[in-house]
PDB file of N, CA and C in Angstrom:
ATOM      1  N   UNK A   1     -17.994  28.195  13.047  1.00  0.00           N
ATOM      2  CA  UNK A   1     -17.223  27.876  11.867  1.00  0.00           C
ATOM      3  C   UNK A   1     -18.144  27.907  10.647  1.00  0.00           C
ATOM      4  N   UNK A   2     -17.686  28.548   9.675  1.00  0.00           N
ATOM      5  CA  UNK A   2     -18.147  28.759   8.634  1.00  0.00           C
ATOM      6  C   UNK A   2     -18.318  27.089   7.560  1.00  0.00           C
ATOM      7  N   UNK A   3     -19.090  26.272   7.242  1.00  0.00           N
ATOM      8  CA  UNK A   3     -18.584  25.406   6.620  1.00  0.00           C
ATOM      9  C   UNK A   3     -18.239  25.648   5.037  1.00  0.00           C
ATOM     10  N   UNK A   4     -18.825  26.491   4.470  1.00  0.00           N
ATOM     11  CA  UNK A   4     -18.693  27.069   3.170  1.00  0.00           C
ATOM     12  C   UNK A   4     -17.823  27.059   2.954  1.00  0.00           C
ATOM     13  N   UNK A   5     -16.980  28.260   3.978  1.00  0.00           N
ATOM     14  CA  UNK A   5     -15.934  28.775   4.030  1.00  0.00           C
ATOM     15  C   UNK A   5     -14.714  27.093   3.823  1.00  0.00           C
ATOM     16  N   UNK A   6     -15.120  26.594   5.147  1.00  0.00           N
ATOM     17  CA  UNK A   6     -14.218  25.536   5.687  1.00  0.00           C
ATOM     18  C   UNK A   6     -14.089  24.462   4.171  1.00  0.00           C
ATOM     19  N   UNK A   7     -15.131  24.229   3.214  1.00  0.00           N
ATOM     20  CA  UNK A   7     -15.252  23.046   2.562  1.00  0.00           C
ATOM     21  C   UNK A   7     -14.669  23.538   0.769  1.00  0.00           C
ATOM     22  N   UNK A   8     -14.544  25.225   1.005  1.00  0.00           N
ATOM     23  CA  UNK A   8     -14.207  25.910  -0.070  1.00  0.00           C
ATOM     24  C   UNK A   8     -12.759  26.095  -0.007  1.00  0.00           C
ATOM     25  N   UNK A   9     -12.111  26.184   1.225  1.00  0.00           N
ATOM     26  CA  UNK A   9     -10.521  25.807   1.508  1.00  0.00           C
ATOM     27  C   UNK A   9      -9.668  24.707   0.812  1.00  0.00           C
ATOM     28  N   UNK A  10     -10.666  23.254   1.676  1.00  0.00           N
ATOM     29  CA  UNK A  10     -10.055  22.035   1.021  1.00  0.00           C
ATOM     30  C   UNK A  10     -10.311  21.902  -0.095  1.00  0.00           C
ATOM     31  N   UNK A  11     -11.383  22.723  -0.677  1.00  0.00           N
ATOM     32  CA  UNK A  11     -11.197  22.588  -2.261  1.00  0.00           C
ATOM     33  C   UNK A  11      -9.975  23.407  -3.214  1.00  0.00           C
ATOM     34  N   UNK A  12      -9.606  24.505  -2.948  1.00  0.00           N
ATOM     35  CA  UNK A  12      -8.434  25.379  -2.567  1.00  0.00           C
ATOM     36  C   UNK A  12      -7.519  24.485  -2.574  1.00  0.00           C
ATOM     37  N   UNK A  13      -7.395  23.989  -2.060  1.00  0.00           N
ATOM     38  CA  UNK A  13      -5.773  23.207  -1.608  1.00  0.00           C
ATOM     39  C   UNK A  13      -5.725  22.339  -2.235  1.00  0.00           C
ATOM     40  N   UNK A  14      -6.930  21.047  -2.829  1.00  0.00           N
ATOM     41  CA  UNK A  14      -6.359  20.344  -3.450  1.00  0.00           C
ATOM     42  C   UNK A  14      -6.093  20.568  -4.905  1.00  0.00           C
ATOM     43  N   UNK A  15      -6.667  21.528  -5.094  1.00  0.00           N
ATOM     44  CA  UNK A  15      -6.762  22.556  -6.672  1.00  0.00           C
ATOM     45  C   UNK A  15      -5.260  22.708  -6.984  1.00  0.00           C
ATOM     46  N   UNK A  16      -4.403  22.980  -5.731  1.00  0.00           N
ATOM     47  CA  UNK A  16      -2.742  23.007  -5.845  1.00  0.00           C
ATOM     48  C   UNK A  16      -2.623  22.176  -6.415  1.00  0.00           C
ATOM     49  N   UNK A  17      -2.782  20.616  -6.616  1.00  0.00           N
ATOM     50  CA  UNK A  17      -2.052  19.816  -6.307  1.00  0.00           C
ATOM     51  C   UNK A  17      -2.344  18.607  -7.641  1.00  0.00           C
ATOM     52  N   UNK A  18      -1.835  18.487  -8.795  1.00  0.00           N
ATOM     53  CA  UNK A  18      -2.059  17.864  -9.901  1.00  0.00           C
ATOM     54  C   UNK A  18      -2.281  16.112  -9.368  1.00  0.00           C
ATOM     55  N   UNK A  19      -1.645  15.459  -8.740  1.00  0.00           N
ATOM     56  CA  UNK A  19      -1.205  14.537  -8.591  1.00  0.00           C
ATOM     57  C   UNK A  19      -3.051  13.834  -8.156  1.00  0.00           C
ATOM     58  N   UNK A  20      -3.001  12.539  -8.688  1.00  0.00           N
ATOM     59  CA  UNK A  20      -4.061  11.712  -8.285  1.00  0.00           C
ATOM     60  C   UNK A  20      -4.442  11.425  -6.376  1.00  0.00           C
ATOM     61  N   UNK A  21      -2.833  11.088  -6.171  1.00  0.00           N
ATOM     62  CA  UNK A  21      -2.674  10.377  -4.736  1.00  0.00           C
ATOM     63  C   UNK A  21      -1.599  11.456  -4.558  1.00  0.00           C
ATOM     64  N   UNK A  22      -1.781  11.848  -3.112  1.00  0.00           N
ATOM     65  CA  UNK A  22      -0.267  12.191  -2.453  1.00  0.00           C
ATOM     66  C   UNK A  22       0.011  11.875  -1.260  1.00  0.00           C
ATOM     67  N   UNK A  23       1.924  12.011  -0.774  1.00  0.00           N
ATOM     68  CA  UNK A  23       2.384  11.529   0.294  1.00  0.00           C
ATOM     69  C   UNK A  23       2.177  12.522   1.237  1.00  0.00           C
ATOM     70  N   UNK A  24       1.650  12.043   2.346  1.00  0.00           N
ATOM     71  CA  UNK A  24       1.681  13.296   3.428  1.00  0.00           C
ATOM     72  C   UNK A  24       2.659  12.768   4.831  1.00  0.00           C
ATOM     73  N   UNK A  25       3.120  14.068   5.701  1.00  0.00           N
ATOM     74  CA  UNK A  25       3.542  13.373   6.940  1.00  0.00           C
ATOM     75  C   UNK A  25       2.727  13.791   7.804  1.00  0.00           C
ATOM     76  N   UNK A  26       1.981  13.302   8.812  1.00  0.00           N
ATOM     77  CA  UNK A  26       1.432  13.445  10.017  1.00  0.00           C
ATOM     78  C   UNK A  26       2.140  14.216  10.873  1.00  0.00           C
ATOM     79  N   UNK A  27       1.447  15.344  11.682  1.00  0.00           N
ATOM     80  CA  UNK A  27       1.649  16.188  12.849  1.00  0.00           C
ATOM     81  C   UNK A  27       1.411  15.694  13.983  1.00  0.00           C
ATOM     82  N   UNK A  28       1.892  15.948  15.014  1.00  0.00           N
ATOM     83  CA  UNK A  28       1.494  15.750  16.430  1.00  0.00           C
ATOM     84  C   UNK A  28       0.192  16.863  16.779  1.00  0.00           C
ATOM     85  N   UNK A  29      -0.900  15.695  16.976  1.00  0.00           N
ATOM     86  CA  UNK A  29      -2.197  16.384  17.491  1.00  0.00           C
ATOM     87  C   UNK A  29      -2.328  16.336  19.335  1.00  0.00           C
ATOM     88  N   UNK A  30      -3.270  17.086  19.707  1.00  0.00           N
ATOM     89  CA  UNK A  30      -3.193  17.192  20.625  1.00  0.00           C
ATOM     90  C   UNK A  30      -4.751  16.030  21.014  1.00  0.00           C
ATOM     91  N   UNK A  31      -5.063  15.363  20.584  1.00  0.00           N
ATOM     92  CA  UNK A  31      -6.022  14.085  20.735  1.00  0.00           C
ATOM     93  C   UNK A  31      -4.888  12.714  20.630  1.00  0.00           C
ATOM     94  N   UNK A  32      -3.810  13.244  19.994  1.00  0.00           N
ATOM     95  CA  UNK A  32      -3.107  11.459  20.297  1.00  0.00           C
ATOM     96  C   UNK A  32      -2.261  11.269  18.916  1.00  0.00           C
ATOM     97  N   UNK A  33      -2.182  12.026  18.311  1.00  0.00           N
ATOM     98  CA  UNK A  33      -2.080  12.095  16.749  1.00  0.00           C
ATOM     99  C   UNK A  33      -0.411  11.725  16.655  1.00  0.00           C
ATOM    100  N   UNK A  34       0.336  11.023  16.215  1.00  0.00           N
ATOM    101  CA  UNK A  34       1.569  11.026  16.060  1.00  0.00           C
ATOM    102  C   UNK A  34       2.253  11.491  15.267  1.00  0.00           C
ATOM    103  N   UNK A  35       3.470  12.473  15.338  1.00  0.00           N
ATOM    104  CA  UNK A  35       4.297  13.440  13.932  1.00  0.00           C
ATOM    105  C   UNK A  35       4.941  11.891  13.418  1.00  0.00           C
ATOM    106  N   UNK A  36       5.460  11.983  11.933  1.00  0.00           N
ATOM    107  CA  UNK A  36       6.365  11.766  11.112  1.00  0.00           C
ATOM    108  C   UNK A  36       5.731  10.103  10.656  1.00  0.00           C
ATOM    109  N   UNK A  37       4.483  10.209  10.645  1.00  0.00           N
ATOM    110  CA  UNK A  37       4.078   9.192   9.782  1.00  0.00           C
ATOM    111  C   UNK A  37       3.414   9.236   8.344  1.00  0.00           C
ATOM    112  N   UNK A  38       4.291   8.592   7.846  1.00  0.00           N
ATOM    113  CA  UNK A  38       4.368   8.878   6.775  1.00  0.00           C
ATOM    114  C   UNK A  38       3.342   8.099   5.684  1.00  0.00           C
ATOM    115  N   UNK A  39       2.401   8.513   4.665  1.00  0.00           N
ATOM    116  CA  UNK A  39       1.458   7.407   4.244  1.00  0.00           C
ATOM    117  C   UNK A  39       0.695   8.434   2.786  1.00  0.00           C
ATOM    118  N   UNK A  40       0.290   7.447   1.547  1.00  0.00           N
ATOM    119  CA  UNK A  40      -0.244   8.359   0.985  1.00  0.00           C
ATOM    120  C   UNK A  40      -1.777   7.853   0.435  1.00  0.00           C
ATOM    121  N   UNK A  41      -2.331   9.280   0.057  1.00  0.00           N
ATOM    122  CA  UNK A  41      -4.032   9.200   0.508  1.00  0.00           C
ATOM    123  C   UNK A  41      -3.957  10.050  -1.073  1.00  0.00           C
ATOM    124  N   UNK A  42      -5.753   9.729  -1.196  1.00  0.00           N
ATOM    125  CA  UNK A  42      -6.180  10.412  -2.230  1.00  0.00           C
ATOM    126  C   UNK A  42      -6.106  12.286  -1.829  1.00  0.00           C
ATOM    127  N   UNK A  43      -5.686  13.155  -2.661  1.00  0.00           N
ATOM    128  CA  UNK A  43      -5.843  13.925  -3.039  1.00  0.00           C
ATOM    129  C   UNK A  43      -6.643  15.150  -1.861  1.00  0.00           C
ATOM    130  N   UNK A  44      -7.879  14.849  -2.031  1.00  0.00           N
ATOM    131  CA  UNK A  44      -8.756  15.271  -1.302  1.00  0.00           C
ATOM    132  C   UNK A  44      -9.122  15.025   0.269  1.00  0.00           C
ATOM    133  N   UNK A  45      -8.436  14.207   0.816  1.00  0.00           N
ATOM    134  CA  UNK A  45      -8.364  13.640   2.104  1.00  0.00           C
ATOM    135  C   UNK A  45      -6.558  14.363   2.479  1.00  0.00           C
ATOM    136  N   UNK A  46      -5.923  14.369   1.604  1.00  0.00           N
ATOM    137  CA  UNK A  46      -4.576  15.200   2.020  1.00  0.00           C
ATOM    138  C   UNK A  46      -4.892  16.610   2.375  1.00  0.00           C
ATOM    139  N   UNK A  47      -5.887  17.550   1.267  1.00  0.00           N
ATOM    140  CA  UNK A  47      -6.276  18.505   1.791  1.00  0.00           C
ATOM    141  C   UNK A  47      -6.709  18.717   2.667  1.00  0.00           C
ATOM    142  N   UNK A  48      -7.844  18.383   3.136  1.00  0.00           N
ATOM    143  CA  UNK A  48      -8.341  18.410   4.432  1.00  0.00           C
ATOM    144  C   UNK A  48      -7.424  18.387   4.828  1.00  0.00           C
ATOM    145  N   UNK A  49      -6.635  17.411   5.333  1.00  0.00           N
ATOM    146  CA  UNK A  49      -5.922  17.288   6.494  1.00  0.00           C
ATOM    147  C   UNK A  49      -4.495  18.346   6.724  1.00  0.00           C
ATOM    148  N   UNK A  50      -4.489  18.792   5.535  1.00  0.00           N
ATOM    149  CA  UNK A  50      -3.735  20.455   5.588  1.00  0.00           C
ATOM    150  C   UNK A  50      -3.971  21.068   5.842  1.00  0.00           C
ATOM    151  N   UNK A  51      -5.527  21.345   5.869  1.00  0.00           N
ATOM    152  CA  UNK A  51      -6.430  22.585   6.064  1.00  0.00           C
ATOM    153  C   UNK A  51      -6.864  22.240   8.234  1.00  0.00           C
ATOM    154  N   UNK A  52      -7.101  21.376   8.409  1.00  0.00           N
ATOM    155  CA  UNK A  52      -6.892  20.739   9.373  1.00  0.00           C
ATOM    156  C   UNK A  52      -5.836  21.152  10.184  1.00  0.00           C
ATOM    157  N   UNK A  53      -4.609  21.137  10.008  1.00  0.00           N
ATOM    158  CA  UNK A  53      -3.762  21.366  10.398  1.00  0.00           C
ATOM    159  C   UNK A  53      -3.018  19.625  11.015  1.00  0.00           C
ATOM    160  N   UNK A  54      -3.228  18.690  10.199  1.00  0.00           N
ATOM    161  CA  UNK A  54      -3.250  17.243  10.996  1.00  0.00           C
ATOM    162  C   UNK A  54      -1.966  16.484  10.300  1.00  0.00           C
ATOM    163  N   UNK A  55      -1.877  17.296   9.046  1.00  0.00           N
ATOM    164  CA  UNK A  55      -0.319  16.577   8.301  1.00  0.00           C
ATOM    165  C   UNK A  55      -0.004  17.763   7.275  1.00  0.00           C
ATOM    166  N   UNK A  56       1.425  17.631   6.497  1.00  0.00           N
ATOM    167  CA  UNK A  56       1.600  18.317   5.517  1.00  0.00           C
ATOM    168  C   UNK A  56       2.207  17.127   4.458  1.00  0.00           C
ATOM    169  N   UNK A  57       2.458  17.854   3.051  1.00  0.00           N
ATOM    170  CA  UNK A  57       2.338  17.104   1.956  1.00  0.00           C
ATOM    171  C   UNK A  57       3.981  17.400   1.497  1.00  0.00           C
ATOM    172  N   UNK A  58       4.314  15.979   1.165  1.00  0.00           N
ATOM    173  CA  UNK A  58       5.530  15.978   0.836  1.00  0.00           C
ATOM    174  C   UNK A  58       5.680  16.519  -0.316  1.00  0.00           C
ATOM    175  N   UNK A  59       7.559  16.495  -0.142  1.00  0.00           N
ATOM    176  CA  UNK A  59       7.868  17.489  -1.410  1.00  0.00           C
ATOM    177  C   UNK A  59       8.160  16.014  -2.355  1.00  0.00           C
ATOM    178  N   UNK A  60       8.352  16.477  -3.965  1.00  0.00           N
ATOM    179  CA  UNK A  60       8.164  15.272  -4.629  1.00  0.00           C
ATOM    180  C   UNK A  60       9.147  14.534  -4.683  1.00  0.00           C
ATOM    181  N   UNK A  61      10.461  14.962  -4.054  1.00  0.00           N
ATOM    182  CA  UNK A  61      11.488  14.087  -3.880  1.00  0.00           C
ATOM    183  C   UNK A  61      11.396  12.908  -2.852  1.00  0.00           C
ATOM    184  N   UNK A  62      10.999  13.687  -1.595  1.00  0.00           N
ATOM    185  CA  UNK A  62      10.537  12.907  -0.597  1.00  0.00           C
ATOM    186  C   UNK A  62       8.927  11.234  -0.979  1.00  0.00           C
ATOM    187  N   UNK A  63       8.467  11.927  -1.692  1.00  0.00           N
ATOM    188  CA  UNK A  63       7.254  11.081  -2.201  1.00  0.00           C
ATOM    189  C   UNK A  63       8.026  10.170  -2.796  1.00  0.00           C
ATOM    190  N   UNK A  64       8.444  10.552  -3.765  1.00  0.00           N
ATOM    191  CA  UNK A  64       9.342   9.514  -4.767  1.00  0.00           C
ATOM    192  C   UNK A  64       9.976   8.420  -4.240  1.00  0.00           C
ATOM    193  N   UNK A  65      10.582   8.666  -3.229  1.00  0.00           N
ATOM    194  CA  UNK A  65      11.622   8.142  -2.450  1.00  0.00           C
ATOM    195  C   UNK A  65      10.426   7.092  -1.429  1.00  0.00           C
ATOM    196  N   UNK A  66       9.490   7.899  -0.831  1.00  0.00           N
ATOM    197  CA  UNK A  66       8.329   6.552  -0.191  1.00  0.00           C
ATOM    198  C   UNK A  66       8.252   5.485  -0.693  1.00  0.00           C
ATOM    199  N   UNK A  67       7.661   6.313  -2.278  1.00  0.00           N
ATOM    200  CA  UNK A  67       6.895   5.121  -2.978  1.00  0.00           C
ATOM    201  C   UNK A  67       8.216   3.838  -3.547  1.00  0.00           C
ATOM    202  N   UNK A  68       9.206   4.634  -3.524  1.00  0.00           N
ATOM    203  CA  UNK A  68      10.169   3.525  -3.482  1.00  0.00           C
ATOM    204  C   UNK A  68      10.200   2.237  -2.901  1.00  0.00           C
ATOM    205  N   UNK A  69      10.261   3.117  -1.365  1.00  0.00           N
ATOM    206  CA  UNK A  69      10.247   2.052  -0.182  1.00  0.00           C
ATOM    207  C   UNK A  69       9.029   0.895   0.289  1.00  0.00           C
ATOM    208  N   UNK A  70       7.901   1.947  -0.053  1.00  0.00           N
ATOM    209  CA  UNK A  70       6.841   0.850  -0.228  1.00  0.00           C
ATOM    210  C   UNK A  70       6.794  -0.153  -1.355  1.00  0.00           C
ATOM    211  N   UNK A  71       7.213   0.113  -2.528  1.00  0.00           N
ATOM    212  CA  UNK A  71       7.154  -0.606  -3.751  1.00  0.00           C
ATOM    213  C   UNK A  71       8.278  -2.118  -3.097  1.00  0.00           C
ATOM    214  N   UNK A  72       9.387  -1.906  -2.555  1.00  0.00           N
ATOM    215  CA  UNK A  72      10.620  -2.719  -1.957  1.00  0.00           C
ATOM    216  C   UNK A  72      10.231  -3.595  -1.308  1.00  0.00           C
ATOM    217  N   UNK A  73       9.262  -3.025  -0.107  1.00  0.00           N
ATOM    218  CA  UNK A  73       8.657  -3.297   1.037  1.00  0.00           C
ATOM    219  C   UNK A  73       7.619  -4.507   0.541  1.00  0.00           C
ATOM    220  N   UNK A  74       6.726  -4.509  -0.470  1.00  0.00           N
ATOM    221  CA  UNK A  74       5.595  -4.844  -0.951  1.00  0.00           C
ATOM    222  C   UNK A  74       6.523  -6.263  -2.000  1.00  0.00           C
ATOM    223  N   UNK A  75       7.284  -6.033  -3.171  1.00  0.00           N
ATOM    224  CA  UNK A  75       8.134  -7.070  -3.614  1.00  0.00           C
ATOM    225  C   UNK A  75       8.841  -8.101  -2.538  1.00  0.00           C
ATOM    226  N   UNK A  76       9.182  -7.541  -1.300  1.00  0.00           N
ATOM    227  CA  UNK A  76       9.666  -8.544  -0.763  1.00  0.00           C
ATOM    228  C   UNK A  76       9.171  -9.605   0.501  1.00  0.00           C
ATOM    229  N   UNK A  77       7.476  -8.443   0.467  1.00  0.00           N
ATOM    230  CA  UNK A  77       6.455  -9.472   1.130  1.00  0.00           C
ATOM    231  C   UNK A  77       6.011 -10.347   0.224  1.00  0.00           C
ATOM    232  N   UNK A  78       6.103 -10.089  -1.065  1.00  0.00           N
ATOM    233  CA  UNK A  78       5.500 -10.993  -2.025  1.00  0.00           C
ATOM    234  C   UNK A  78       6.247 -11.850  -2.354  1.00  0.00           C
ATOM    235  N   UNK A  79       7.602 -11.750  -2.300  1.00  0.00           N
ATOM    236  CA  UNK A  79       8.624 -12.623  -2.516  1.00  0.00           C
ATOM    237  C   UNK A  79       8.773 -13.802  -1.350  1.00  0.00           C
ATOM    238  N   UNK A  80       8.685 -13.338  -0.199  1.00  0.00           N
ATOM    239  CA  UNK A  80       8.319 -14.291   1.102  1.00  0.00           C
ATOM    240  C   UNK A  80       7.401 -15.285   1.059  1.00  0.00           C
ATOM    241  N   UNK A  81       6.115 -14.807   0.447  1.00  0.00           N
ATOM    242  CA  UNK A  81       4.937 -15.125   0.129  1.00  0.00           C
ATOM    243  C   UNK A  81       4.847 -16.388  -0.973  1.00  0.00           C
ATOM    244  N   UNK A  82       5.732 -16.025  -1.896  1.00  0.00           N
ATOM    245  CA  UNK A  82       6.026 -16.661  -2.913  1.00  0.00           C
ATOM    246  C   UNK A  82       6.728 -18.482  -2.765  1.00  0.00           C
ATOM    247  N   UNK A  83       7.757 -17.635  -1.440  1.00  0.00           N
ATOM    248  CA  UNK A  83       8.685 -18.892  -1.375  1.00  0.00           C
ATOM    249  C   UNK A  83       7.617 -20.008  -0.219  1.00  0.00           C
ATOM    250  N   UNK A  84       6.719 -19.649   0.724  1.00  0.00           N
ATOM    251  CA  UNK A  84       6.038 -20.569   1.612  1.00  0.00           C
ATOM    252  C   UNK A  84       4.980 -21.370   0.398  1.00  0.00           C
ATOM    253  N   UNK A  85       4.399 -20.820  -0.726  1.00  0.00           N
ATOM    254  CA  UNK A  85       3.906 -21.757  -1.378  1.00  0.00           C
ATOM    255  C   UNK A  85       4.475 -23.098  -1.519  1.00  0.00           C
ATOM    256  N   UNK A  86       3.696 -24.287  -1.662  1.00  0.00           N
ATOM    257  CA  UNK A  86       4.345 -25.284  -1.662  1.00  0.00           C
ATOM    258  C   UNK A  86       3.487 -25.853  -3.711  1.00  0.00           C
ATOM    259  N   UNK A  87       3.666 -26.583  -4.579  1.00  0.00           N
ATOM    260  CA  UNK A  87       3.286 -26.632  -5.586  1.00  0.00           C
ATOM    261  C   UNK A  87       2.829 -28.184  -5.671  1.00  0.00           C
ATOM    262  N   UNK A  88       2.077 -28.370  -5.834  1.00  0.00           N
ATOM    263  CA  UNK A  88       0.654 -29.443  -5.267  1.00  0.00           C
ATOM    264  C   UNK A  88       0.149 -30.030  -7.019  1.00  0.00           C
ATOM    265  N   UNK A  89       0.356 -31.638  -7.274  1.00  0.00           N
ATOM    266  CA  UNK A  89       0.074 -31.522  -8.267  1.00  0.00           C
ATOM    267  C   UNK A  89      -0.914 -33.332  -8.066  1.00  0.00           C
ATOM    268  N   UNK A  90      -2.341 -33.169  -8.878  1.00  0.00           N
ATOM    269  CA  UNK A  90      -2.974 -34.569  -8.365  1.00  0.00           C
ATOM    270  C   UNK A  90      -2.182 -35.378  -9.716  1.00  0.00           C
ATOM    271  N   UNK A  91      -2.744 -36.672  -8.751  1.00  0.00           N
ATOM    272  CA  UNK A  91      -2.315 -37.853  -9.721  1.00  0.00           C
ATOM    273  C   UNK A  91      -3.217 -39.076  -9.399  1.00  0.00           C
ATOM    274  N   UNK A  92      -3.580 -39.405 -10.468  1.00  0.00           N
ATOM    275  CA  UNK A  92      -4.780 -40.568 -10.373  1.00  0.00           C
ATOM    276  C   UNK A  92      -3.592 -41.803 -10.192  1.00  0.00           C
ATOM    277  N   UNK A  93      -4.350 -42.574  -9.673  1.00  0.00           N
ATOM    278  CA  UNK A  93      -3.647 -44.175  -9.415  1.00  0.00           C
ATOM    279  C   UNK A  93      -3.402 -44.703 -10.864  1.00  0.00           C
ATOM    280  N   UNK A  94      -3.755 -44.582 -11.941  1.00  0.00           N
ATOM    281  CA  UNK A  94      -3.157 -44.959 -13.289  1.00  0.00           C
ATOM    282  C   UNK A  94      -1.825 -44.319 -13.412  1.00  0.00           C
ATOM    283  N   UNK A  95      -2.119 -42.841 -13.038  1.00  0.00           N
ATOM    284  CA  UNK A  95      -0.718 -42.398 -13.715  1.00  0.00           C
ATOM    285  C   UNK A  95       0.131 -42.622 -13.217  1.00  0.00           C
ATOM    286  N   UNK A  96      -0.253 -42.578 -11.414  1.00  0.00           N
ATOM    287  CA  UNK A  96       0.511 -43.273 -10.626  1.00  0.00           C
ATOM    288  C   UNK A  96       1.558 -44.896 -10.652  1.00  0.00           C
ATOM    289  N   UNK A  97       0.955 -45.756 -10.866  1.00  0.00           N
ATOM    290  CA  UNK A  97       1.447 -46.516 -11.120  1.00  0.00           C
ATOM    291  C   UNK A  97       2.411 -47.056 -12.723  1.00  0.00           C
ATOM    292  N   UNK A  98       1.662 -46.154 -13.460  1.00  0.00           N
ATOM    293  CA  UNK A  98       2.423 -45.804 -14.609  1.00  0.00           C
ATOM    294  C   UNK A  98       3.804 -45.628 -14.367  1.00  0.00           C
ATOM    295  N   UNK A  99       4.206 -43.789 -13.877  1.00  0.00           N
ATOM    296  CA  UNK A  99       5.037 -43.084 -13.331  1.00  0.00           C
ATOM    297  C   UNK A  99       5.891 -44.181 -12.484  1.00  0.00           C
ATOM    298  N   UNK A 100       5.609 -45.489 -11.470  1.00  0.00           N
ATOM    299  CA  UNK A 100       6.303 -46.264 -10.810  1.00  0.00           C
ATOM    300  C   UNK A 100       7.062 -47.097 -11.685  1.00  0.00           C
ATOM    301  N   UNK A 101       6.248 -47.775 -12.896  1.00  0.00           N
ATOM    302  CA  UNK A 101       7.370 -48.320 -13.854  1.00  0.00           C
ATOM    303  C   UNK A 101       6.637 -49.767 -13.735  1.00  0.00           C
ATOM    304  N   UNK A 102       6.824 -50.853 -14.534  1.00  0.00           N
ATOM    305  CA  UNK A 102       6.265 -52.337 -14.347  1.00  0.00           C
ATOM    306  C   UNK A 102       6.812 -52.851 -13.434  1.00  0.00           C
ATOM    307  N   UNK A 103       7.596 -52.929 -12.860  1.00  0.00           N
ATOM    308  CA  UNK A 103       8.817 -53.302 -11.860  1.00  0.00           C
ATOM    309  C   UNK A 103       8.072 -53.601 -10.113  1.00  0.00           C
ATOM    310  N   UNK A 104       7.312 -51.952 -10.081  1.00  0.00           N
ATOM    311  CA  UNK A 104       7.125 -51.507  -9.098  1.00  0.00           C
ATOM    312  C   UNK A 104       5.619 -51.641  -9.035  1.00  0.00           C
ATOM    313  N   UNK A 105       4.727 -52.465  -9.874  1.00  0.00           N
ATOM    314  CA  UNK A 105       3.145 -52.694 -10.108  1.00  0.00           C
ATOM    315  C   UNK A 105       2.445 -53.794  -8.967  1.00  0.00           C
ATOM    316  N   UNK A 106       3.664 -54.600  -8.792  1.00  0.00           N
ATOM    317  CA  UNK A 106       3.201 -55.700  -7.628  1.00  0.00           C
ATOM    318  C   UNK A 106       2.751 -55.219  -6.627  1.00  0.00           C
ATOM    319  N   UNK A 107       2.988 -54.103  -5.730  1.00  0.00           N
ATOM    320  CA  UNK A 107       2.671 -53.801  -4.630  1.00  0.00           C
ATOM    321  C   UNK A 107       1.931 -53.582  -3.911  1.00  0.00           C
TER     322      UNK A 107
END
């Protein structure tokens, strides 16, 4: 294998491709590799893996539509996240007993 060749490809391919990050789907490899997973990578790691033959790169409707789902996905772990907080506030024994009222100072 030529690496010149091989490292002048993935440069090739990502030269296509304006976008910072893109969505790719995974192929079925013959080491274990699973088709139709879906995930997005910088730029240059998508190429390779085109050139590779290990995933291809979504079309931008399809991307669009990911980043949707991850964006959904991500708001409503954070929203979960949000609600187990509990909101924790100190209080010195002055204010404390303040806050109880004169009533409630005997105790």
């Amino acid at each position: 294998m030529d690496l010149r060749a091989y490292f002048q490809k993935i440069r090739d391919t990502a030269a296509k491709y304006p976008d910072k990050d893109l969505v790719i789907v995974s192929r079925a490899t013959g080491d274990g590799g699973k088709s139709g997973v879906w995930t997005e990578v910088p730029k240059d790691v998508a190429a390779m893996m085109v050139v590779e033959g290990t995933a291809d790169v979504a079309t931008a409707d399809v991307a669009e539509e990911y980043r949707k789902t991850v964006a959904a996905a991500r708001r409503q772990a954070e929203e979960q996240l949000a609600a187990t907080r509990v909101p924790l506030s100190l209080v010195t024994t002055a204010e404390l007993l303040r806050l109880r009222g004169p009533q409630n100072q005997d105790s």
